[in-house]
Protein backbone atom coordinates (compact mmCIF):
# COMPACT_ATOMS: atom_id res chain seq x y z
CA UNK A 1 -1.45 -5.15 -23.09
CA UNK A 2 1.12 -2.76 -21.57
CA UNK A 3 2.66 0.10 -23.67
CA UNK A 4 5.75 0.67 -22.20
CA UNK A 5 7.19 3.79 -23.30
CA UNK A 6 10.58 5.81 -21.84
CA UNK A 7 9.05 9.14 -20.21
CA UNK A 8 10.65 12.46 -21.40
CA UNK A 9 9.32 15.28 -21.85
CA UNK A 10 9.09 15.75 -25.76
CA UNK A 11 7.28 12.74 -26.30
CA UNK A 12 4.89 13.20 -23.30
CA UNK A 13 4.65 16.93 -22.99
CA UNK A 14 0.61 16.59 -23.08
CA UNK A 15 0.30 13.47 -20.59
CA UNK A 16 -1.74 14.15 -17.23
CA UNK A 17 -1.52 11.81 -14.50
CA UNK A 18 -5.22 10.88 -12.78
CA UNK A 19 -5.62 9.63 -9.35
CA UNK A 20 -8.66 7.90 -10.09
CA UNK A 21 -7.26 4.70 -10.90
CA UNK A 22 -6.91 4.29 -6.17
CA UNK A 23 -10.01 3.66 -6.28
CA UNK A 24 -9.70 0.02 -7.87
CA UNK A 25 -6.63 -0.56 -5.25
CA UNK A 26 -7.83 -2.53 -2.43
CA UNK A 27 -4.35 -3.60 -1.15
CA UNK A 28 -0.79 -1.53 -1.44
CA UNK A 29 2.07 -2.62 -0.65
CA UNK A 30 4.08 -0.45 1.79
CA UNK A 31 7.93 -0.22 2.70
CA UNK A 32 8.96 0.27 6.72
CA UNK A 33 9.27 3.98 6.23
CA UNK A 34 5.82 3.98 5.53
CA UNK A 35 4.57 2.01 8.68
CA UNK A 36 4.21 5.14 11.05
CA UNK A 37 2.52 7.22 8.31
CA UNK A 38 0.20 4.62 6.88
CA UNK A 39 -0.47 3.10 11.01
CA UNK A 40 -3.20 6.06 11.69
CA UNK A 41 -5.47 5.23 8.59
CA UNK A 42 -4.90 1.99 7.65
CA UNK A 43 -4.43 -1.94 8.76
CA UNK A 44 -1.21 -2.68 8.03
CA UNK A 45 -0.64 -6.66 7.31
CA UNK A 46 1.79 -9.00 5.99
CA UNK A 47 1.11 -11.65 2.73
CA UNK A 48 2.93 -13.25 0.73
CA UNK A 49 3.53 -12.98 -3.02
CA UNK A 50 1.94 -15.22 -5.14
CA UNK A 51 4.78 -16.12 -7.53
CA UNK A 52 7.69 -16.19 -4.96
CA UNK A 53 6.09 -16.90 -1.53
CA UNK A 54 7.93 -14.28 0.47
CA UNK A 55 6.35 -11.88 2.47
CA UNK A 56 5.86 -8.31 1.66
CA UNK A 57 3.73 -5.75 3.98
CA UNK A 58 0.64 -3.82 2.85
CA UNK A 59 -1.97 -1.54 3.56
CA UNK A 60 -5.51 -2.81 3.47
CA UNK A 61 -8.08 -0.51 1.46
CA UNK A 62 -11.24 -2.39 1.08
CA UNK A 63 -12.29 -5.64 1.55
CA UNK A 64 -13.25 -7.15 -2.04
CA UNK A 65 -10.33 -6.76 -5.03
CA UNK A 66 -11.31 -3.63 -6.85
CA UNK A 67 -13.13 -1.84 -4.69
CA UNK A 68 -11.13 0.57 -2.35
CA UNK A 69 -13.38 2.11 0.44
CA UNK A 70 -11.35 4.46 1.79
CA UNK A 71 -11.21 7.16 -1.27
CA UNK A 72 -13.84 9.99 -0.55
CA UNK A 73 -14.38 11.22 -4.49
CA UNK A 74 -12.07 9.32 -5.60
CA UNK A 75 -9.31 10.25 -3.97
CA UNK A 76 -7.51 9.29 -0.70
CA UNK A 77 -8.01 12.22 2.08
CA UNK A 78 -4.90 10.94 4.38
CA UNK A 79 -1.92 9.27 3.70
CA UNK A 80 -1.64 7.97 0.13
CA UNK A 81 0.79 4.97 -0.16
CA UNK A 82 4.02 5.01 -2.33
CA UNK A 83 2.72 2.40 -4.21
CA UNK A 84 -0.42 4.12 -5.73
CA UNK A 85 1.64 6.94 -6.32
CA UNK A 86 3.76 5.05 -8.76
CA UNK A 87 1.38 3.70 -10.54
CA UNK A 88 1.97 3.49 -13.77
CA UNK A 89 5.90 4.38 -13.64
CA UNK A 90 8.60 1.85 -13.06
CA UNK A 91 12.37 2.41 -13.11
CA UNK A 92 14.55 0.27 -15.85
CA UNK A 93 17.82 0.67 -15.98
CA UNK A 94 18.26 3.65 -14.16
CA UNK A 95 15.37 5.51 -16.65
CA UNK A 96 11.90 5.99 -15.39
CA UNK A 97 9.33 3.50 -17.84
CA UNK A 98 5.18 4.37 -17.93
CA UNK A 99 2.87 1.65 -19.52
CA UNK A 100 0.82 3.92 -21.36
CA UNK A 101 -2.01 2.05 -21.09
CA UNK A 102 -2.29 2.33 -17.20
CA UNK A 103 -5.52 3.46 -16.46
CA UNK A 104 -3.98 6.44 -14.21
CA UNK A 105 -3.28 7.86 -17.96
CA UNK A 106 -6.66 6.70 -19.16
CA UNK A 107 -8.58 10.38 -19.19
CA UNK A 108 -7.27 13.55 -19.97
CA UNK A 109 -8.33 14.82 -16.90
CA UNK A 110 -6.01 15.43 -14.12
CA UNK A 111 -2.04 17.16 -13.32
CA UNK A 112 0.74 17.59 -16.11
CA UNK A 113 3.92 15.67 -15.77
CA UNK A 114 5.47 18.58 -17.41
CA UNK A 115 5.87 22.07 -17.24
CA UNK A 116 5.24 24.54 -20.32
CA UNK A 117 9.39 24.48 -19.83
CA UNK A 118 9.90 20.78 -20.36
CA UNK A 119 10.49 20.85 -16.39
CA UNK A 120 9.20 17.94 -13.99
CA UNK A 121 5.90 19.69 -12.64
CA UNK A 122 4.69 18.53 -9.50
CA UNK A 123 2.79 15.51 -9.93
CA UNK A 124 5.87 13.59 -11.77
CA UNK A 125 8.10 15.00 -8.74
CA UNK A 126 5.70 13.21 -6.58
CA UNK A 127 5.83 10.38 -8.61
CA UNK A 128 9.35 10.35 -8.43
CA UNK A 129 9.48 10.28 -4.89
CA UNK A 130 7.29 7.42 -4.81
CA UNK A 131 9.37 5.52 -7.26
CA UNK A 132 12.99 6.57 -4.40
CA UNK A 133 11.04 5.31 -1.65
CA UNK A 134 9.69 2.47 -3.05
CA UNK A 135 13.06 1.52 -4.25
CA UNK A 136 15.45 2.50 -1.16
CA UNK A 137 12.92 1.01 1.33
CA UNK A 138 12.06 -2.78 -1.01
CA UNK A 139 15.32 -4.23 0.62
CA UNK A 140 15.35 -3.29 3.87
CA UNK A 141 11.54 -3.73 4.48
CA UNK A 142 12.43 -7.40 3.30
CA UNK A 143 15.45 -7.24 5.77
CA UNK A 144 13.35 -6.47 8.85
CA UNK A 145 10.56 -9.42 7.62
CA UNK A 146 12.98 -12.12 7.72
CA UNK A 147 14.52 -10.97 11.54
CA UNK A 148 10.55 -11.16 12.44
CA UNK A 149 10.70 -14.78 10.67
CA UNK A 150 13.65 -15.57 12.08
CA UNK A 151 12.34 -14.92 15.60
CA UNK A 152 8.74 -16.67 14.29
CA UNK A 153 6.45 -13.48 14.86
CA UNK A 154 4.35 -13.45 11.78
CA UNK A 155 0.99 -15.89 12.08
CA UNK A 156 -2.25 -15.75 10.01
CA UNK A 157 -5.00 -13.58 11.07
CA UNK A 158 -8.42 -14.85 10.95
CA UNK A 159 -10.46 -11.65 8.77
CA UNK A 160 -13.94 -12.23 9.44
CA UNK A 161 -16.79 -10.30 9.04
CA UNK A 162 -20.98 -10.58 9.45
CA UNK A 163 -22.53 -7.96 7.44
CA UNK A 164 -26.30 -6.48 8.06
CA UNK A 165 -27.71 -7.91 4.98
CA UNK A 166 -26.34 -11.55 6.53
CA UNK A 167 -23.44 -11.95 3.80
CA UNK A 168 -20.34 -13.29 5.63
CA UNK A 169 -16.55 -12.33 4.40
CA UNK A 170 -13.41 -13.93 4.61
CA UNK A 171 -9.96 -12.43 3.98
CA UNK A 172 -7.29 -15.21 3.76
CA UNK A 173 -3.71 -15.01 3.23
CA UNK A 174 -2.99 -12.31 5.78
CA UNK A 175 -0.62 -12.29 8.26
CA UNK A 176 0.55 -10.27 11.75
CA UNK A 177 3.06 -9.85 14.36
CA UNK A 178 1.88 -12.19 17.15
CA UNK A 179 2.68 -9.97 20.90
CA UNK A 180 2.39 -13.35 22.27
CA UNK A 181 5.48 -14.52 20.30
CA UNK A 182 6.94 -11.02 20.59
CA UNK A 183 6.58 -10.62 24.63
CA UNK A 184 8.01 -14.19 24.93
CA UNK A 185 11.21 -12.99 23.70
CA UNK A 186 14.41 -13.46 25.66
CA UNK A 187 15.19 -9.77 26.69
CA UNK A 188 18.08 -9.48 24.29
CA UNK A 189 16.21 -10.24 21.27
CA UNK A 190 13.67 -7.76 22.42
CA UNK A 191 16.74 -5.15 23.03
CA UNK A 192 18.20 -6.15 19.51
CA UNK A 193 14.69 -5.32 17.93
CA UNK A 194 14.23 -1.84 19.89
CA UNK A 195 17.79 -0.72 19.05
CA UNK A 196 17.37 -1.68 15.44
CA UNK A 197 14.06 0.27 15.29
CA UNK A 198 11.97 -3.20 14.43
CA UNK A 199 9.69 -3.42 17.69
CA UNK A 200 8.25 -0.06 16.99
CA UNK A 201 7.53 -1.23 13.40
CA UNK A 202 6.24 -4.45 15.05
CA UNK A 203 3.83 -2.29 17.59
CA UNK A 204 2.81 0.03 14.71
CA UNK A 205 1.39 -2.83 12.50
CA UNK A 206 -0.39 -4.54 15.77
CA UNK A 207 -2.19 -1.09 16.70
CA UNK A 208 -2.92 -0.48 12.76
CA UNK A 209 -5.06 -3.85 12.96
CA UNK A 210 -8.55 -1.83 14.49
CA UNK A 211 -8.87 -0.44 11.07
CA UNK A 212 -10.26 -3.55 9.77
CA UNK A 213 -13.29 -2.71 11.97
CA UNK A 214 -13.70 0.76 9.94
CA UNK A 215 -13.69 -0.70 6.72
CA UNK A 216 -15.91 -3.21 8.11
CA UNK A 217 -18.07 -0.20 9.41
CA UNK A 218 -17.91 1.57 5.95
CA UNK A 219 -18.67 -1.55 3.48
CA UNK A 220 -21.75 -2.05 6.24
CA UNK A 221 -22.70 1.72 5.97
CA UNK A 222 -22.78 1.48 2.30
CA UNK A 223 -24.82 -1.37 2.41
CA UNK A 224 -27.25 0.10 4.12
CA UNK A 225 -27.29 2.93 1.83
CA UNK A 226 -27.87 0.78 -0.93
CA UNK A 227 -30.89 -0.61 0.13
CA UNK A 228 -32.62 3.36 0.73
């Protein structure tokens, strides 16, 4: 049951943020200003959300819910999405909101949110910056989605995967840009997408997509490990 509570420093002078909880995340949702820093580590794919049915874009982690495989000691060595990094924190009415009960507050290991002076130390800053980008980039990622809709380059992606110990795994729901659909495009179209910046976005996510095979490669590794 969430705890939400209004953050200031009085209140939650004592409060450490963990990073821990990332390694339950096996999906984040990223904004476009994220594609070109998330592209190098991670398969970036489109789904849709399951209250609303519109797309949103996201970084896969791992391949079963719960169980992120790219953390090394719990924590994510490259690029950490805005989306973990708010976790927790959520703006309402202009104020920045925890839920108390968020397991990145669990412990009472990790960073202060506050200085000794009642000052934002540098995890909240972080946070805080997760919580502008997240918020500034929401509208236009969902901008650029519908021109790729509206010129029908999003299909399904068929996520499958043979494991060494014979188990077979399916990830459904997922979605890509389709080049086929993409290089069929009248050259104007393509020329409105470059000039807008959306056919770099759209190349990003395509070349992300050979990071399913490492995650395939890691949950396969670990397997094998398992069995020692």
């Amino acid at each position: 049951m969430p705890d939400w509570q209004m953050l200031n420093g009085a209140d939650h002078a004592a409060l450490r943020l963990s990073r821990g909880a990332d390694g339950a995340r096996h999906f984040a949702q990223i904004v476009a200003d994220e594609f070109l820093q998330a592209m190098p580590y991670y398969p970036i794919l489109f789904t849709k959300h399951p209250d609303t049915g519109a797309f949103y874009a996201g970084v896969v982690m791992g391949l079963e819910p719960g169980r992120n495989l790219m953390t090394v000691d719990g924590r994510l060595p490259d690029y950490r999405p805005a989306d973990l990094g708010r976790q927790g924190f959520f703006i309402a009415e202009g104020q920045v909101v925890i839920d108390r009960e968020h397991a990145v507050f669990a412990t009472g290991e990790g960073q202060p949110l506050f200085e000794p002076t009642g000052e934002a130390a540098p995890a909240l800053k972080r946070v805080q910056h997760a919580l502008h980008v997240l918020d500034q980039g929401i509208a236009a990622t969902d901008a650029i989605i519908r021109r790729f809709l509206d010129h029908r380059l999003l299909e399904p992606i068929d996520v499958s995967m043979q494991f060494d110990d014979g188990r077979h795994l399916r990830l459904d729901g997922l979605y890509t840009i389709s080049l086929d659909a993409l290089h069929a495009l009248p050259d104007a179209a393509v020329l409105a997408l470059f000039r807008s910046g959306d056919l770099q976005l759209a190349y990003a996510q395509t070349a992300s997509i050979r990071h399913l095979r490492t995650l395939g490669r890691i949950h396969n590794g670990r397997l094998a490990a398992a069995a020692l």
